[in-house]
Each structure stands twice: as structure tokens, then as C-alpha cells.
N, C-alpha and C. Protein backbone atom coordinates (compact mmCIF):
# COMPACT_ATOMS: atom_id res chain seq x y z
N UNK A 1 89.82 106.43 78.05
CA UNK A 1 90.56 105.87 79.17
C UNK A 1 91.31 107.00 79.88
N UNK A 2 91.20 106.77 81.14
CA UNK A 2 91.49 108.10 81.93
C UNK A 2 93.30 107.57 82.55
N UNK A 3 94.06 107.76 82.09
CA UNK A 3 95.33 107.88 82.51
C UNK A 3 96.18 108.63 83.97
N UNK A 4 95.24 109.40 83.95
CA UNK A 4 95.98 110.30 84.93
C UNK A 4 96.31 109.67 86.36
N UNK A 5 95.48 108.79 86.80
CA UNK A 5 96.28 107.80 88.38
C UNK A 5 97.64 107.32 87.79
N UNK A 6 97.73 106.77 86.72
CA UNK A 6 98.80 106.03 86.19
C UNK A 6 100.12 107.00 86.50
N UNK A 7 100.02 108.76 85.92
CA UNK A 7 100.90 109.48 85.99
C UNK A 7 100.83 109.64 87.24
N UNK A 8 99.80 110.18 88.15
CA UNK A 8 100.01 110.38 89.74
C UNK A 8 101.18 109.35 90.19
N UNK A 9 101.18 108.33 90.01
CA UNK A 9 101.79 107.29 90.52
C UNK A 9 103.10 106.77 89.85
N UNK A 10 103.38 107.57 88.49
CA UNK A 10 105.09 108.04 88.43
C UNK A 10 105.34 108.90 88.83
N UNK A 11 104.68 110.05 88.90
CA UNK A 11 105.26 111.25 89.25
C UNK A 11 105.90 110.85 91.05
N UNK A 12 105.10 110.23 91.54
CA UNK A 12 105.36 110.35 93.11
C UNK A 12 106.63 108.99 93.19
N UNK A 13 106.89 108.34 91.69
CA UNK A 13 108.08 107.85 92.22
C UNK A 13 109.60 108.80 91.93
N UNK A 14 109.09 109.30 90.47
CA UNK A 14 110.03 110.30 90.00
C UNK A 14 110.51 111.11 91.09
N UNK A 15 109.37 111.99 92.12
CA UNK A 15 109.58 112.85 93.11
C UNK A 15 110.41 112.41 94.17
N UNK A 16 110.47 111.24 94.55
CA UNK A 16 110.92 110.27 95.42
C UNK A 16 112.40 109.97 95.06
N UNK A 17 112.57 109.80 93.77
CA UNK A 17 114.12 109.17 93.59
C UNK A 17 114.59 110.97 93.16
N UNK A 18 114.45 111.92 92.67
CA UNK A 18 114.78 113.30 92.92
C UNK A 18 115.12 113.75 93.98
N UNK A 19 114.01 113.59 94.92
CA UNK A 19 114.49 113.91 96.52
C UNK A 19 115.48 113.34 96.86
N UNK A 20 115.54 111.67 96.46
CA UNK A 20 116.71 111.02 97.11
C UNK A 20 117.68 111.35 96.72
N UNK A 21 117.91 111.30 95.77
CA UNK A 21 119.46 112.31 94.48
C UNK A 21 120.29 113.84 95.35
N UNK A 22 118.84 114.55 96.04
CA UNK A 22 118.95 116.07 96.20
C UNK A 22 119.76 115.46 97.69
N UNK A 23 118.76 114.48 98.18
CA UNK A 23 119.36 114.27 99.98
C UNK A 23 120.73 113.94 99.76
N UNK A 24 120.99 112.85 98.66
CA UNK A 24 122.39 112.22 98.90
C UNK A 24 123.66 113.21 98.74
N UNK A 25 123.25 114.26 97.53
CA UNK A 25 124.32 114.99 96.85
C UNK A 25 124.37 116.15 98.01
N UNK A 26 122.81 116.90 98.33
CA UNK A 26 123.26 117.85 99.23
C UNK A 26 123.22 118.27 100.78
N UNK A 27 123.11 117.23 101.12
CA UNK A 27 123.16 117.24 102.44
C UNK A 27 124.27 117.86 103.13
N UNK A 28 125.80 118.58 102.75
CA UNK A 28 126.25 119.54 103.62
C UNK A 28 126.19 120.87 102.71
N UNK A 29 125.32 120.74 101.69
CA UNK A 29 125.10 122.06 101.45
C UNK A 29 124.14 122.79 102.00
N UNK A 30 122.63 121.87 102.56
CA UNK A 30 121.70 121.91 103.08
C UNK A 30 122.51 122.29 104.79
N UNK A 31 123.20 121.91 105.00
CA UNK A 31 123.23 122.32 106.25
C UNK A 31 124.19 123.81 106.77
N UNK A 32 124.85 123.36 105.49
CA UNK A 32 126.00 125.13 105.23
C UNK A 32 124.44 126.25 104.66
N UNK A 33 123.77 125.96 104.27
CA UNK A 33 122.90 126.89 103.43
C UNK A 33 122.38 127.32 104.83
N UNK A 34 121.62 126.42 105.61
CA UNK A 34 120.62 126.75 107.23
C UNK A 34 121.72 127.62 108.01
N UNK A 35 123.03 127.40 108.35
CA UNK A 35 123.83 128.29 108.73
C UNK A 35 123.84 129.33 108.27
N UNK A 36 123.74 129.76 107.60
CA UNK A 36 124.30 130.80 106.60
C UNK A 36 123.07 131.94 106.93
N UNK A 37 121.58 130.97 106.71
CA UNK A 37 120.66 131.93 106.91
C UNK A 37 120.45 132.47 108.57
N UNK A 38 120.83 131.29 109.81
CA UNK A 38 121.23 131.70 110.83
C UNK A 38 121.46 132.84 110.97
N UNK A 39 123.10 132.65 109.87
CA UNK A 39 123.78 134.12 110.76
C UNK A 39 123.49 135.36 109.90
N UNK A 40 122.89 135.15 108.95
CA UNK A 40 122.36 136.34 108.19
C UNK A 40 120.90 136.88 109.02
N UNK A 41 120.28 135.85 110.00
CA UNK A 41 119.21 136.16 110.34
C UNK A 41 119.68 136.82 111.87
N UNK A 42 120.83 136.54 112.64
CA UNK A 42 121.33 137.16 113.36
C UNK A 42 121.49 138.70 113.04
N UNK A 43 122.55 138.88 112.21
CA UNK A 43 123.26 140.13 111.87
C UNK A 43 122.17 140.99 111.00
N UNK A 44 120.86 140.26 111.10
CA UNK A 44 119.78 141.49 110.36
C UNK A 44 119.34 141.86 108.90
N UNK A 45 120.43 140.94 108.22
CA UNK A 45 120.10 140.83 107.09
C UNK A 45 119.36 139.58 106.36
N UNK A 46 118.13 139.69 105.19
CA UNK A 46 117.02 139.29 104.48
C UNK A 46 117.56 138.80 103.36
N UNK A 47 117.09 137.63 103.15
CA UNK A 47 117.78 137.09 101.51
C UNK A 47 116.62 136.70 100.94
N UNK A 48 115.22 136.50 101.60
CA UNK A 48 114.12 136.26 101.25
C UNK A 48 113.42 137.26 101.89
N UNK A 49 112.84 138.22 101.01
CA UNK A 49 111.90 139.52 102.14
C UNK A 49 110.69 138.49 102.11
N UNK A 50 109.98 139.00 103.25
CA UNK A 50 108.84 138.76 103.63
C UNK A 50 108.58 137.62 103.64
N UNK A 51 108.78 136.31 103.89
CA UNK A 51 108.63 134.91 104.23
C UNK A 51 109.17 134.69 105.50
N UNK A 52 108.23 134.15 106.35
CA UNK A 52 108.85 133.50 107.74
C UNK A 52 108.45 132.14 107.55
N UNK A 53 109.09 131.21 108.72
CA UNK A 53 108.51 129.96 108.69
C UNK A 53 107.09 129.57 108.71
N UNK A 54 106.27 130.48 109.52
CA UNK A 54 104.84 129.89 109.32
C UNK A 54 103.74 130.25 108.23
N UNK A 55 104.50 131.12 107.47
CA UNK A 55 103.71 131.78 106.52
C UNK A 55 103.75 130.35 105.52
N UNK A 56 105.23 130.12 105.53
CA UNK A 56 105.43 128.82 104.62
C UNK A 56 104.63 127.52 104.98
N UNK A 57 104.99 127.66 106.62
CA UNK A 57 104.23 126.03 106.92
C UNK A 57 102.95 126.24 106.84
N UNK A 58 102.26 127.07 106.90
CA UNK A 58 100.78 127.47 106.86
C UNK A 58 99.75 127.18 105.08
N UNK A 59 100.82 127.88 104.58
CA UNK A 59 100.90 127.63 102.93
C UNK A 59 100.97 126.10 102.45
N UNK A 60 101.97 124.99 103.33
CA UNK A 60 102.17 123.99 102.79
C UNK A 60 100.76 123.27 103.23
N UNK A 61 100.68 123.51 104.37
CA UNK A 61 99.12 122.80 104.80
C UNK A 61 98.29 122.87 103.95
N UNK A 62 97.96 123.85 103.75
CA UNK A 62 96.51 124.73 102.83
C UNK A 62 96.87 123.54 102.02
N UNK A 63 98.13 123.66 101.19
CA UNK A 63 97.93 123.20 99.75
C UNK A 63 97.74 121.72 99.71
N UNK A 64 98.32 121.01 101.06
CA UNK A 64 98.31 120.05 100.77
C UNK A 64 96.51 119.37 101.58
N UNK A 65 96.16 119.90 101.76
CA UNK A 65 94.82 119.65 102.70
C UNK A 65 94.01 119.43 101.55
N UNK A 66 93.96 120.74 100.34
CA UNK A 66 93.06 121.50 99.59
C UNK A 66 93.49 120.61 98.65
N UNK A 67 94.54 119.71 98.24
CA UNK A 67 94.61 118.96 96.55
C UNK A 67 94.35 117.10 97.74
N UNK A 68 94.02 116.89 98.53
CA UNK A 68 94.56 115.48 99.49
C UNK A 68 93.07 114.96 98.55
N UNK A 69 92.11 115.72 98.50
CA UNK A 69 90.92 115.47 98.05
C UNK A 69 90.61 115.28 96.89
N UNK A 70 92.08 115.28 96.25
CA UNK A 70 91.64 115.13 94.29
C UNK A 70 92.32 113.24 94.21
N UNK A 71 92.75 112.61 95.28
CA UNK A 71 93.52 111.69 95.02
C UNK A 71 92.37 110.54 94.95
N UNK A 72 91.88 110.37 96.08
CA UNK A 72 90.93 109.44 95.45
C UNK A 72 90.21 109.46 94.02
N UNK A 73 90.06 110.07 93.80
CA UNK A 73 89.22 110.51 91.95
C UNK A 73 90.26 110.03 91.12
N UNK A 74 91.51 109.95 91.64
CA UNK A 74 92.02 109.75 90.53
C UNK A 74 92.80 108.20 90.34
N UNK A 75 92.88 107.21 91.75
CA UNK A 75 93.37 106.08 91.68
C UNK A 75 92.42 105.19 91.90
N UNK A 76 91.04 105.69 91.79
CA UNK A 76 89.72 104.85 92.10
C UNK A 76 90.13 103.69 93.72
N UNK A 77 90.52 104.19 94.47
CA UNK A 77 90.86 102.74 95.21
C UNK A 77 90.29 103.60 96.79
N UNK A 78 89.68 104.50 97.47
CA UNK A 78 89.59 105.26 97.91
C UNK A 78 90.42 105.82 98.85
N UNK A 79 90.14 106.68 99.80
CA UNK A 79 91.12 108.15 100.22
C UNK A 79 92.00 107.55 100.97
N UNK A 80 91.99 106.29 102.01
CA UNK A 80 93.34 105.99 102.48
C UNK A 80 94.13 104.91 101.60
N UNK A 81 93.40 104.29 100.31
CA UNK A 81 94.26 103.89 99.83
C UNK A 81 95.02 104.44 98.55
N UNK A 82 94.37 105.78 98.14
CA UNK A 82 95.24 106.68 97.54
C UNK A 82 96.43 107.36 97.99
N UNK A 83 96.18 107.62 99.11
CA UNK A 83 97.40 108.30 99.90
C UNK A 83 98.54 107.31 99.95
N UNK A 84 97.77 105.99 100.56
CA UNK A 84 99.11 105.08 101.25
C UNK A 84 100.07 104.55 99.70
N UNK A 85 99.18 104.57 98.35
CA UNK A 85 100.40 103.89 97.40
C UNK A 85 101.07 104.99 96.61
N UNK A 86 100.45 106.05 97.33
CA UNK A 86 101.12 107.27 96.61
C UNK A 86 102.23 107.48 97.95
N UNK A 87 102.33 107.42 98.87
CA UNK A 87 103.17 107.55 99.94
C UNK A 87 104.03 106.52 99.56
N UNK A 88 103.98 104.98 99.44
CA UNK A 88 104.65 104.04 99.41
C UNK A 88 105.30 103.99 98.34
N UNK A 89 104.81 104.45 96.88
CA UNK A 89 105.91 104.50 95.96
C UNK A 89 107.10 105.97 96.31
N UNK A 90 106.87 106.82 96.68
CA UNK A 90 107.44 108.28 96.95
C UNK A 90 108.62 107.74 98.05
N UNK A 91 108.39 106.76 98.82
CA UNK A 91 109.33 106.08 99.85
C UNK A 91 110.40 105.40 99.07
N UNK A 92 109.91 104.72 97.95
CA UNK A 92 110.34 103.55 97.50
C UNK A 92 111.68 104.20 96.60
N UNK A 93 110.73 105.33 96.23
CA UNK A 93 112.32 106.64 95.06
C UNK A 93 112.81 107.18 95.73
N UNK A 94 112.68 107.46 96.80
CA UNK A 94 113.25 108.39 97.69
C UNK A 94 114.27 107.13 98.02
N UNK A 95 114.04 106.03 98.68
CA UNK A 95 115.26 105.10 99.30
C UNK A 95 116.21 104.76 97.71
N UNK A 96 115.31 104.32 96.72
CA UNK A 96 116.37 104.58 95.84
C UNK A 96 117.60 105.34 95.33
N UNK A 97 116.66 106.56 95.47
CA UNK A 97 117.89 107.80 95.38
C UNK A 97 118.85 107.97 96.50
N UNK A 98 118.88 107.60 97.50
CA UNK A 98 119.60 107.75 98.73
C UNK A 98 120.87 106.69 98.22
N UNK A 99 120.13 105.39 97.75
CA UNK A 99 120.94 104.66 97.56
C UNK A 99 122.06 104.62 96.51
N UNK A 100 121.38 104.66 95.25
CA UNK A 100 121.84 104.95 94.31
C UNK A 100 122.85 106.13 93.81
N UNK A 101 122.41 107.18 94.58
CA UNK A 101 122.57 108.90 94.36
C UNK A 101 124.12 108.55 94.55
């Protein structure tokens, strides 16, 4: 018996109520942190060498383009309905954690 949709589908609630926890608790640290790199990115100084934004957003694509294709295989229900209950539980922890957090 193949288990692994079962975990896909905690993990993406686990990820969901984490995120929500991270949004609720740090949301003015998140926004003191983006300042910070602002003015460090003003005045010329690097706290991360060699990463810009598109290297990252470019990276997130890839990865997420290149694994979008392992989901159906693994919730047998096919590709838009792997995505949508893996999206819909990840919503569902995420509003939890917002709430809860």
C-alpha cells in the first residue's frame, strides 16, 4: 500500500498552519527585515552575496514546474485535481494559523 498521497496531503496542511503561525507572529518583523534590506541595498552593502530577485523567482518556477508533475502519481485523482486538494488543504492551515497563531 502506497501511502505517500496520504503524507502529500498532511504535509500541505502542516505547511499551511506553519505559514499561518510565521504570518501571524511575524508580520512586523517581515516588514522591519524588507526595510532593512532596502537600506542596506541603498548604502551598498550585501547580506546575501550573489542572489537577486530573479535568480530566486526563476529558481522557484523551475522547481515548482519540474516536481507539479509528480502530484498526480501520487493522489491518483488527476493533475487538476491533485493540485486543487493540495492547494485547498494548504489554504485551510494557513487560515488556521492566521487564526489561531
Amino acid at each position: 500500500m502506497d501511502i505517500s498521497g496520504y503524507i502529500l496531503l498532511a504535509i500541505a496542511l502542516i505547511d499551511g498552519l506553519l505559514f499561518g503561525l510565521a504570518i501571524k507572529k511575524g508580520i512586523v518583523s517581515a516588514i522591519l527585515l524588507i526595510i532593512a534590506f532596502i537600506l542596506a541595498g541603498y548604502a551598498g552593502l550585501s547580506f546575501i552575496p550573489n542572489i537577486s530577485t530573479s535568480k530566486v523567482i526563476s529558481y522557484a518556477t523551475t522547481f515548482f514546474y519540474k516536481n507539479m508533475s509528480n502530484a498526480p502519481g501520487l493522489l491518483n485523482l488527476g493533475h487538476a485535481g491533485a493540485v486543487t486538494i493540495v492547494l485547498v488543504l494548504f489554504l485551510i492551515g494557513l487560515g488556521i494559523g492566521i487564526w489561531k497563531g
